[in-house]
Protein backbone atom coordinates (compact mmCIF):
# COMPACT_ATOMS: atom_id res chain seq x y z
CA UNK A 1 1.16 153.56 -37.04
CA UNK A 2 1.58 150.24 -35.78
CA UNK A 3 3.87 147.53 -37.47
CA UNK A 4 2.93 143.88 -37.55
CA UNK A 5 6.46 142.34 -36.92
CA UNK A 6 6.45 138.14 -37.98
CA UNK A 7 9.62 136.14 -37.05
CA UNK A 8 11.34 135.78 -40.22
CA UNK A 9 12.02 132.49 -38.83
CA UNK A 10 9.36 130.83 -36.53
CA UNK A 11 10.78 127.95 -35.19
CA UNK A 12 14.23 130.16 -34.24
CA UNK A 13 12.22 132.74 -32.19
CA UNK A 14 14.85 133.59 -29.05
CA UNK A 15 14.35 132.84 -25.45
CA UNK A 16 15.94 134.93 -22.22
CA UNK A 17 18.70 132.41 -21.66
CA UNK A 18 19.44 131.46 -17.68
CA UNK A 19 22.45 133.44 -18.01
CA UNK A 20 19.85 136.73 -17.58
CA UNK A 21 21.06 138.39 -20.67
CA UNK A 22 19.89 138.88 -24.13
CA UNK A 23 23.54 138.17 -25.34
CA UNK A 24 23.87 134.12 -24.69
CA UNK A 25 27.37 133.06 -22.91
CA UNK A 26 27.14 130.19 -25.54
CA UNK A 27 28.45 132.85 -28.19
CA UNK A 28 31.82 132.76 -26.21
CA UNK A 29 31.44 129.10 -24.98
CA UNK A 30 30.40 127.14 -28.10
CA UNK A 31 32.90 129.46 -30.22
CA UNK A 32 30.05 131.16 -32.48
CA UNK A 33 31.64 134.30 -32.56
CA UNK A 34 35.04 132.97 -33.28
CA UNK A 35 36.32 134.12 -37.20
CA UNK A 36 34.01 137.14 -37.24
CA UNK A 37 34.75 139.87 -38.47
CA UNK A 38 34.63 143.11 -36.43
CA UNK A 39 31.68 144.63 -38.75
CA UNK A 40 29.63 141.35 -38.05
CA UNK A 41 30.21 141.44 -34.24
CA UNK A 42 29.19 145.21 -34.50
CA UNK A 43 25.88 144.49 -36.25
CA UNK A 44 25.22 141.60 -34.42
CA UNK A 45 25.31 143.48 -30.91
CA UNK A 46 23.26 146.36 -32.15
CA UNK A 47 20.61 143.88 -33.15
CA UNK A 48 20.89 142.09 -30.50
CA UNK A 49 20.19 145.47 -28.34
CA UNK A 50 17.25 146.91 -30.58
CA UNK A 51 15.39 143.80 -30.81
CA UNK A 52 12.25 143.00 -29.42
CA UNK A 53 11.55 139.83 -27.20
CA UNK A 54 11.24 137.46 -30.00
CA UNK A 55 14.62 139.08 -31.51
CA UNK A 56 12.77 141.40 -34.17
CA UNK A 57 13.75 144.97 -35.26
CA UNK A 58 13.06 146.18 -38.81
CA UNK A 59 15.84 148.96 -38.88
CA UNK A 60 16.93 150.31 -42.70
CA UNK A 61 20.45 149.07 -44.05
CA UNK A 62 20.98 153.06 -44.57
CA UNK A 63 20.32 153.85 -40.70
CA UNK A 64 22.26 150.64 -39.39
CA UNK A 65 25.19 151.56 -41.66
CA UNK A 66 24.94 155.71 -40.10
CA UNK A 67 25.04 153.86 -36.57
CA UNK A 68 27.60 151.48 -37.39
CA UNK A 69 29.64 153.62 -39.86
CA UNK A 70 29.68 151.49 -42.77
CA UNK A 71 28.77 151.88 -46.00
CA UNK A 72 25.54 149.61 -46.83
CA UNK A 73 27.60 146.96 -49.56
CA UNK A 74 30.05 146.55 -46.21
CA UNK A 75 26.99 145.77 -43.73
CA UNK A 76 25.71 143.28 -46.07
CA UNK A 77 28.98 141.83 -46.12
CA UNK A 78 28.49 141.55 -41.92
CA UNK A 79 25.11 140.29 -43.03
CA UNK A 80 25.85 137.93 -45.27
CA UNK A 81 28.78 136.57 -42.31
CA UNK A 82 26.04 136.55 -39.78
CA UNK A 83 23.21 134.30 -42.13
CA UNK A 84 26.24 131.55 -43.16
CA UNK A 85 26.73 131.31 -39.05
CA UNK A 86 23.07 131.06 -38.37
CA UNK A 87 23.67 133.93 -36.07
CA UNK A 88 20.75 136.23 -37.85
CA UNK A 89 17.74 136.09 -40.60
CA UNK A 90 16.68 138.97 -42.86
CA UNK A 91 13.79 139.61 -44.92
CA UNK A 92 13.13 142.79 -46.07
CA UNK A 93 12.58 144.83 -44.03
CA UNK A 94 12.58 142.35 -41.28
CA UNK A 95 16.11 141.44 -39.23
CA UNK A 96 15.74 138.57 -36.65
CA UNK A 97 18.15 137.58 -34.01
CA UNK A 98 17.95 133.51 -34.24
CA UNK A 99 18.36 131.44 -31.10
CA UNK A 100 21.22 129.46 -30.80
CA UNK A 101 21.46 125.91 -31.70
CA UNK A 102 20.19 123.56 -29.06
CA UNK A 103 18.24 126.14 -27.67
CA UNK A 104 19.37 128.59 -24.24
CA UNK A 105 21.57 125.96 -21.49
C-alpha cells in the first residue's frame, strides 16, 4: 500500500544544501542546535536520516520512542523543543524536517 505523504509545511520543504549533506552546517554555524536538549538532538538526527527528499517520514511516537529509548510523553517533550526552534513540523501522522531559515548557503 502506497502512502500519499504532503509536506506538513509547503513553503519549508528542504533542499540538499551545498555542503552535500542532509544535515545543514548552518545547525552548528547559525547556533540552532545550541540549548537542546540531548532527546531533541536524538530525534532530530533520526528524522533527519529517515526522511524522504522533501524531509517527510510518518514514523509512530511508539516506534521512535523504541528507537530512541524514550518513553512517548519524553519524545514529545523533544518534539515540542524541536517545533518552538522551527527545527521540525508534525501532523499526525506526518513529521517534517523544515529547512532552515534563509534557505541552504
Amino acid at each position: 500500500m502506497s502512502v500519499l505523504k504532503t509536506p506538513v509545511v509547503p513553503a519549508r520543504v528542504r533542499q540538499v544544501p551545498e555542503s552535500f549533506s542532509w544535515v545543514d552546517h548552518r545547525l552548528v554555524r547559525e547556533n540552532h542546535i545550541n540549548g537542546r536538549s540531548h532527546a531533541s538532538l536524538a530525534l532530530y538526527l533520526f528524522l533527519v536520516t529517515v526522511a524522504d527528499a522533501q524531509g517527510l517520514s510518518y514514523w509512530s511516537e511508539n516506534a521512535l520512542g523504541r528507537r530512541l529509548r524514550l518513553d512517548v510523553p519524553r519524545l514529545r517533550e523533544a518534539r515540542a523543543e524541536l517545533e518552538a526552534a522551527g527545527l521540525v513540523a508534525y501532523e499526525h501522522p506526518m513529521w517534517q524536517v523544515l529547512a532552515l531559515p534563509g534557505g541552504a548557503v
